[in-house]
PDB file of N, CA and C in Angstrom:
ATOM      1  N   UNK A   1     -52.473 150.091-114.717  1.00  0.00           N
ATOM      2  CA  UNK A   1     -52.265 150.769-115.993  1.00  0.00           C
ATOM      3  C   UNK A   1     -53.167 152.003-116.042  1.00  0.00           C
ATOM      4  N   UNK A   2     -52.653 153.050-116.150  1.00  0.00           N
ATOM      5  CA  UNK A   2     -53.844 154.358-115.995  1.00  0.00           C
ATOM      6  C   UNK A   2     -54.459 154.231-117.459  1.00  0.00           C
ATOM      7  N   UNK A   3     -55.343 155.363-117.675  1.00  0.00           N
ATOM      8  CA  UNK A   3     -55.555 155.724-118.665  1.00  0.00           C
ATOM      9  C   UNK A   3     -55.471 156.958-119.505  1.00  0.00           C
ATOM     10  N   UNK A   4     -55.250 157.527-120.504  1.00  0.00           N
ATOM     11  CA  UNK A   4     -55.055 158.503-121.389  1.00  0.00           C
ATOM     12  C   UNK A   4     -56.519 159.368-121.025  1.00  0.00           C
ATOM     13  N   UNK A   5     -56.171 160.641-121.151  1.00  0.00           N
ATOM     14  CA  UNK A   5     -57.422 161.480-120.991  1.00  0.00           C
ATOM     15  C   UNK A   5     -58.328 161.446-122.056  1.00  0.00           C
ATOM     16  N   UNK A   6     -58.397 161.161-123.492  1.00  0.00           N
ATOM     17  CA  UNK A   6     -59.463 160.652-124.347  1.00  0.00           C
ATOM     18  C   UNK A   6     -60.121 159.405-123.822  1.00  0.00           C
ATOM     19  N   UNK A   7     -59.324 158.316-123.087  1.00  0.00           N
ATOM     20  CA  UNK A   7     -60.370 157.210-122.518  1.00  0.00           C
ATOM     21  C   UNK A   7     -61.523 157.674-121.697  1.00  0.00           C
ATOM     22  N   UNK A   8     -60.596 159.154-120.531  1.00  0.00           N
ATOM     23  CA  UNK A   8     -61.126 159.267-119.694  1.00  0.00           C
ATOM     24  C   UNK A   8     -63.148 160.205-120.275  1.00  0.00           C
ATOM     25  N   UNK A   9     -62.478 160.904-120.975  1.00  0.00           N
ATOM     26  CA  UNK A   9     -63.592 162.012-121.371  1.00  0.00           C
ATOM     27  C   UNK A   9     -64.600 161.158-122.567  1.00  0.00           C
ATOM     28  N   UNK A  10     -64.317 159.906-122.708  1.00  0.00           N
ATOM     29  CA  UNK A  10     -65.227 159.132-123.780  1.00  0.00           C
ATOM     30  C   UNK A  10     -65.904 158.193-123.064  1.00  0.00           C
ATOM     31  N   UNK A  11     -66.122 158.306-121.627  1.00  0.00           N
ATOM     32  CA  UNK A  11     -66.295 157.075-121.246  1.00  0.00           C
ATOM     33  C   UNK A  11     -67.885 157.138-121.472  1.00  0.00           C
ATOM     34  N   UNK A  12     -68.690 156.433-121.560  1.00  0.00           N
ATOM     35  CA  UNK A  12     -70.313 156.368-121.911  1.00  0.00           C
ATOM     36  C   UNK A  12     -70.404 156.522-120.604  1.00  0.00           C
ATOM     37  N   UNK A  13     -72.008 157.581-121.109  1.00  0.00           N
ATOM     38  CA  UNK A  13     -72.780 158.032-120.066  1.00  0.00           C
ATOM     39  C   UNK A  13     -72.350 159.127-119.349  1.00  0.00           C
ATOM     40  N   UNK A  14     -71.327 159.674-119.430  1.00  0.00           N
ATOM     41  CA  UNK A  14     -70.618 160.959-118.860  1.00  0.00           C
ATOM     42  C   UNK A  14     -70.988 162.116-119.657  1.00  0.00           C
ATOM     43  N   UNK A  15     -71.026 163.114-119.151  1.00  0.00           N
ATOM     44  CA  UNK A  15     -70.933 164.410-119.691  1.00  0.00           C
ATOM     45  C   UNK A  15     -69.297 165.193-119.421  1.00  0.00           C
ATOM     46  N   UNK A  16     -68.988 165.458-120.167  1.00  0.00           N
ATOM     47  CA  UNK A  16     -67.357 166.187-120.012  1.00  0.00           C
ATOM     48  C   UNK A  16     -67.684 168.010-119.982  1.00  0.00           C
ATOM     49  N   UNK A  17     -67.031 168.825-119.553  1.00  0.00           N
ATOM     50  CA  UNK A  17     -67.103 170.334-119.268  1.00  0.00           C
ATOM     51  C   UNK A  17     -65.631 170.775-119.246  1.00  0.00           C
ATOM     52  N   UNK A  18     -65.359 171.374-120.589  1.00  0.00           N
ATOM     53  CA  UNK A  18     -63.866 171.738-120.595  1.00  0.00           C
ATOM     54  C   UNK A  18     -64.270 173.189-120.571  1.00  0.00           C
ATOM     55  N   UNK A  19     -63.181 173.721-119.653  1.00  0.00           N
ATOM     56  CA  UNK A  19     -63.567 175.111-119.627  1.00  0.00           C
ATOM     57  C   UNK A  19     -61.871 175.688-119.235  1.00  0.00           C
ATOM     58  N   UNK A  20     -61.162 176.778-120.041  1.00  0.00           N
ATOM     59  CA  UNK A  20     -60.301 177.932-119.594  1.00  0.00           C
ATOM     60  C   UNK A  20     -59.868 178.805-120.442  1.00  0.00           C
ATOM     61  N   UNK A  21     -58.761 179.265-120.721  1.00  0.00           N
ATOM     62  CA  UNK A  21     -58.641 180.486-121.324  1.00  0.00           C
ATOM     63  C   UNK A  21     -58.761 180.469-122.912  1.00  0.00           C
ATOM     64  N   UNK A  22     -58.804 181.163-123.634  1.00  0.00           N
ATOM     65  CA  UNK A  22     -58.484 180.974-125.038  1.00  0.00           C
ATOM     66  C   UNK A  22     -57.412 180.209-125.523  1.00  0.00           C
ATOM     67  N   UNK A  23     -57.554 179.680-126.109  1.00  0.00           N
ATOM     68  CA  UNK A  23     -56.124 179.403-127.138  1.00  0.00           C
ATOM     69  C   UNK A  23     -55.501 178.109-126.241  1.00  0.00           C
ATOM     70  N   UNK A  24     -55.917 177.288-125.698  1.00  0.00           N
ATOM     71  CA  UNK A  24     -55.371 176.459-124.785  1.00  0.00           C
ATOM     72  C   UNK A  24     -55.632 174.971-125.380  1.00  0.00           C
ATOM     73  N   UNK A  25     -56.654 174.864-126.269  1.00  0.00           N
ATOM     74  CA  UNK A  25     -56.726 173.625-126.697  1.00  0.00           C
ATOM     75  C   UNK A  25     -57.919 173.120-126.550  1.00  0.00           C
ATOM     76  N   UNK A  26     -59.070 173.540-125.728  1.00  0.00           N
ATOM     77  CA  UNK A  26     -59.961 172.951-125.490  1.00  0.00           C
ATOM     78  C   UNK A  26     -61.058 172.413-126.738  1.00  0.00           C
ATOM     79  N   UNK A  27     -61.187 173.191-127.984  1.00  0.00           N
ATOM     80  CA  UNK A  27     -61.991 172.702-129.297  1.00  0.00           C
ATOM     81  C   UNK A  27     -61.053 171.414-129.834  1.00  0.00           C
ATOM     82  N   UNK A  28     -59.747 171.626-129.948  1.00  0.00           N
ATOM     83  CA  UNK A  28     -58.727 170.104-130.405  1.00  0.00           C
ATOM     84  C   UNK A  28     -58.985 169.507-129.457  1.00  0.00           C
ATOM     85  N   UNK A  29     -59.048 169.010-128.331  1.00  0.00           N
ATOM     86  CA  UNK A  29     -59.259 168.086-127.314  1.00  0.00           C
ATOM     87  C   UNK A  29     -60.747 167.653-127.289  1.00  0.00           C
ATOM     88  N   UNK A  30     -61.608 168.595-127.833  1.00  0.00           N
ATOM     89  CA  UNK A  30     -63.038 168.091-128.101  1.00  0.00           C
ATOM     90  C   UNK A  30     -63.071 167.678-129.503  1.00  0.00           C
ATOM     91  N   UNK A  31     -62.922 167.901-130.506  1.00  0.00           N
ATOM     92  CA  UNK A  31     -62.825 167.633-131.693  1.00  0.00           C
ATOM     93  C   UNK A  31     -62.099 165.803-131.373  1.00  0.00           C
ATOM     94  N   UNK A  32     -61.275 165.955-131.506  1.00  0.00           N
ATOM     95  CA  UNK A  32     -59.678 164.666-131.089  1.00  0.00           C
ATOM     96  C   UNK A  32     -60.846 163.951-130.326  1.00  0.00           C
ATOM     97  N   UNK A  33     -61.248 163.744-129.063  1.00  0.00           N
ATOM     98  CA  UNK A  33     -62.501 162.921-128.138  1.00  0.00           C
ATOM     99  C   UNK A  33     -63.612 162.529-129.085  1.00  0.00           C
ATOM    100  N   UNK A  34     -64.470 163.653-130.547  1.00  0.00           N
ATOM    101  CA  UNK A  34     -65.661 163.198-130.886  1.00  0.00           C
ATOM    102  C   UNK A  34     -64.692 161.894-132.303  1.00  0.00           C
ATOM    103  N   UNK A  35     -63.554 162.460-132.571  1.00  0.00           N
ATOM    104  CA  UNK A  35     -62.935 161.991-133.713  1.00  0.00           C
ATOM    105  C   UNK A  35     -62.965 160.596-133.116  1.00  0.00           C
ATOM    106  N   UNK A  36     -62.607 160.288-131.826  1.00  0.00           N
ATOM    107  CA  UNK A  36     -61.568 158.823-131.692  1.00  0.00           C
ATOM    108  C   UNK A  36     -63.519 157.965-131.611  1.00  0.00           C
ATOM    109  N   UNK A  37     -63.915 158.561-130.625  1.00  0.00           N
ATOM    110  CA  UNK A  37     -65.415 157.821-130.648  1.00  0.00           C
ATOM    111  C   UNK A  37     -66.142 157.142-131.735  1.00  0.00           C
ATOM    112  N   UNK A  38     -65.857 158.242-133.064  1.00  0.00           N
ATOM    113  CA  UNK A  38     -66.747 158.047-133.802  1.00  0.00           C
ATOM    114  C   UNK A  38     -67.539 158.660-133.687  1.00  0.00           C
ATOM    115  N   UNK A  39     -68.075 159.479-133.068  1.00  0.00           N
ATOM    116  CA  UNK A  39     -69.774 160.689-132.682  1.00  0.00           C
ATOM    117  C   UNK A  39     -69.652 160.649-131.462  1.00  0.00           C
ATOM    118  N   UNK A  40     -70.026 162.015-131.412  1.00  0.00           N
ATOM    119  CA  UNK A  40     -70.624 162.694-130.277  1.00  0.00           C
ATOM    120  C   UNK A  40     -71.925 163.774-130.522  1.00  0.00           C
ATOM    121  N   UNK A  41     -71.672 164.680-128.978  1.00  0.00           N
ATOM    122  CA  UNK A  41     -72.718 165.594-129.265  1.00  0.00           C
ATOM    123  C   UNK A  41     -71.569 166.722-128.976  1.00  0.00           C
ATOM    124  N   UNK A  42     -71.651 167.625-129.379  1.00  0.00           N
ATOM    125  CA  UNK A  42     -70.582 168.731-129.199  1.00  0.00           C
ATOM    126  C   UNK A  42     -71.528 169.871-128.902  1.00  0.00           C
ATOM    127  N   UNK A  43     -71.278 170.815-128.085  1.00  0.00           N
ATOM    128  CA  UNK A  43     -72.042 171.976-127.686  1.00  0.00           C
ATOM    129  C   UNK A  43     -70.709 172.924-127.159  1.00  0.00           C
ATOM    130  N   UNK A  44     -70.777 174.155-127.902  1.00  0.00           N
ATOM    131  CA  UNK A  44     -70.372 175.108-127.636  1.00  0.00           C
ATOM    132  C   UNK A  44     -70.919 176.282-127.504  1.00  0.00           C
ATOM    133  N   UNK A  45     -70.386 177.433-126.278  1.00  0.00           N
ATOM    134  CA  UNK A  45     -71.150 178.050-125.344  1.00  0.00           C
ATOM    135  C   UNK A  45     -70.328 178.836-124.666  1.00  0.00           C
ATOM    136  N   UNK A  46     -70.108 179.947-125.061  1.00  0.00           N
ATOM    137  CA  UNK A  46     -69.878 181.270-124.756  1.00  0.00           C
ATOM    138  C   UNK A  46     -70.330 182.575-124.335  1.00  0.00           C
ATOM    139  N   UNK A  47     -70.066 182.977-123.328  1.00  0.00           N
ATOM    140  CA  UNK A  47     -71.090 184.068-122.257  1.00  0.00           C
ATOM    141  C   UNK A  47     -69.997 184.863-120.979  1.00  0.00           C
ATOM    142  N   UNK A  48     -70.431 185.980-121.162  1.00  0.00           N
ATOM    143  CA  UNK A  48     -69.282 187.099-120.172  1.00  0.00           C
ATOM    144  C   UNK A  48     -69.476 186.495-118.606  1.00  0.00           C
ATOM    145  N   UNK A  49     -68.512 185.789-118.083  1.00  0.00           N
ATOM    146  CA  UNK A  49     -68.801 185.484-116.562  1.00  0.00           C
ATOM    147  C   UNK A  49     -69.351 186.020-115.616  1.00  0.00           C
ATOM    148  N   UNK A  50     -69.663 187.522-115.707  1.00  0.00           N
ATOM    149  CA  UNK A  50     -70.213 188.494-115.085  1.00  0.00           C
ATOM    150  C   UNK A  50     -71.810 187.789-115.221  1.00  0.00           C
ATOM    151  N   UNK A  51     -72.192 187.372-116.640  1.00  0.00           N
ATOM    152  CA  UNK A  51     -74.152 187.139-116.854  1.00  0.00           C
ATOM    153  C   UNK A  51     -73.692 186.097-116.348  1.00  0.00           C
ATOM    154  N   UNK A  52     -72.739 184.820-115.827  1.00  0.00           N
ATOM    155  CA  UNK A  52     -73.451 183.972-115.298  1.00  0.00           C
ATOM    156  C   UNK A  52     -73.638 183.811-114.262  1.00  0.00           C
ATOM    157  N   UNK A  53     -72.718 185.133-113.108  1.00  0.00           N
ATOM    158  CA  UNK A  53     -72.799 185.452-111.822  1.00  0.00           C
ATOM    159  C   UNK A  53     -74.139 185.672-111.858  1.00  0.00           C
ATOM    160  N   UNK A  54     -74.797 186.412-112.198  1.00  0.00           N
ATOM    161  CA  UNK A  54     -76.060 186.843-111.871  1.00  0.00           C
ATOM    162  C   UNK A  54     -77.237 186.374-111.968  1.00  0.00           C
ATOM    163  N   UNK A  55     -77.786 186.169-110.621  1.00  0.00           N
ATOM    164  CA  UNK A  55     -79.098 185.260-110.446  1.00  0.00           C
ATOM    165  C   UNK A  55     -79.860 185.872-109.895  1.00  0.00           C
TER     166      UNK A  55
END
């Protein structure tokens, strides 16, 4: 029996990293994951890919 991707991204002890274009869903799919849990920690984090090339 597989599982649904909210099982997958709630599982304790994991950290999840949704990352792609605008407008694709990724805040509803985090929102929807902290909703079904009951709590989370939510962190959002935005930065030009260019500053994170650079080291």
């Amino acid at each position: 029996m597989g599982r649904d991707l909210l099982d997958v991204i709630n599982t304790p002890g994991y950290v999840t990293l949704i990352e792609g274009d605008p407008g694709i869903g990724k805040t509803s799919l985090a929102l929807a994951s902290c909703a079904r849990r009951g709590k989370c920690t939510y962190i959002s984090y935005a930065e030009p890919e260019i500053s994170l090339k650079k080291a």
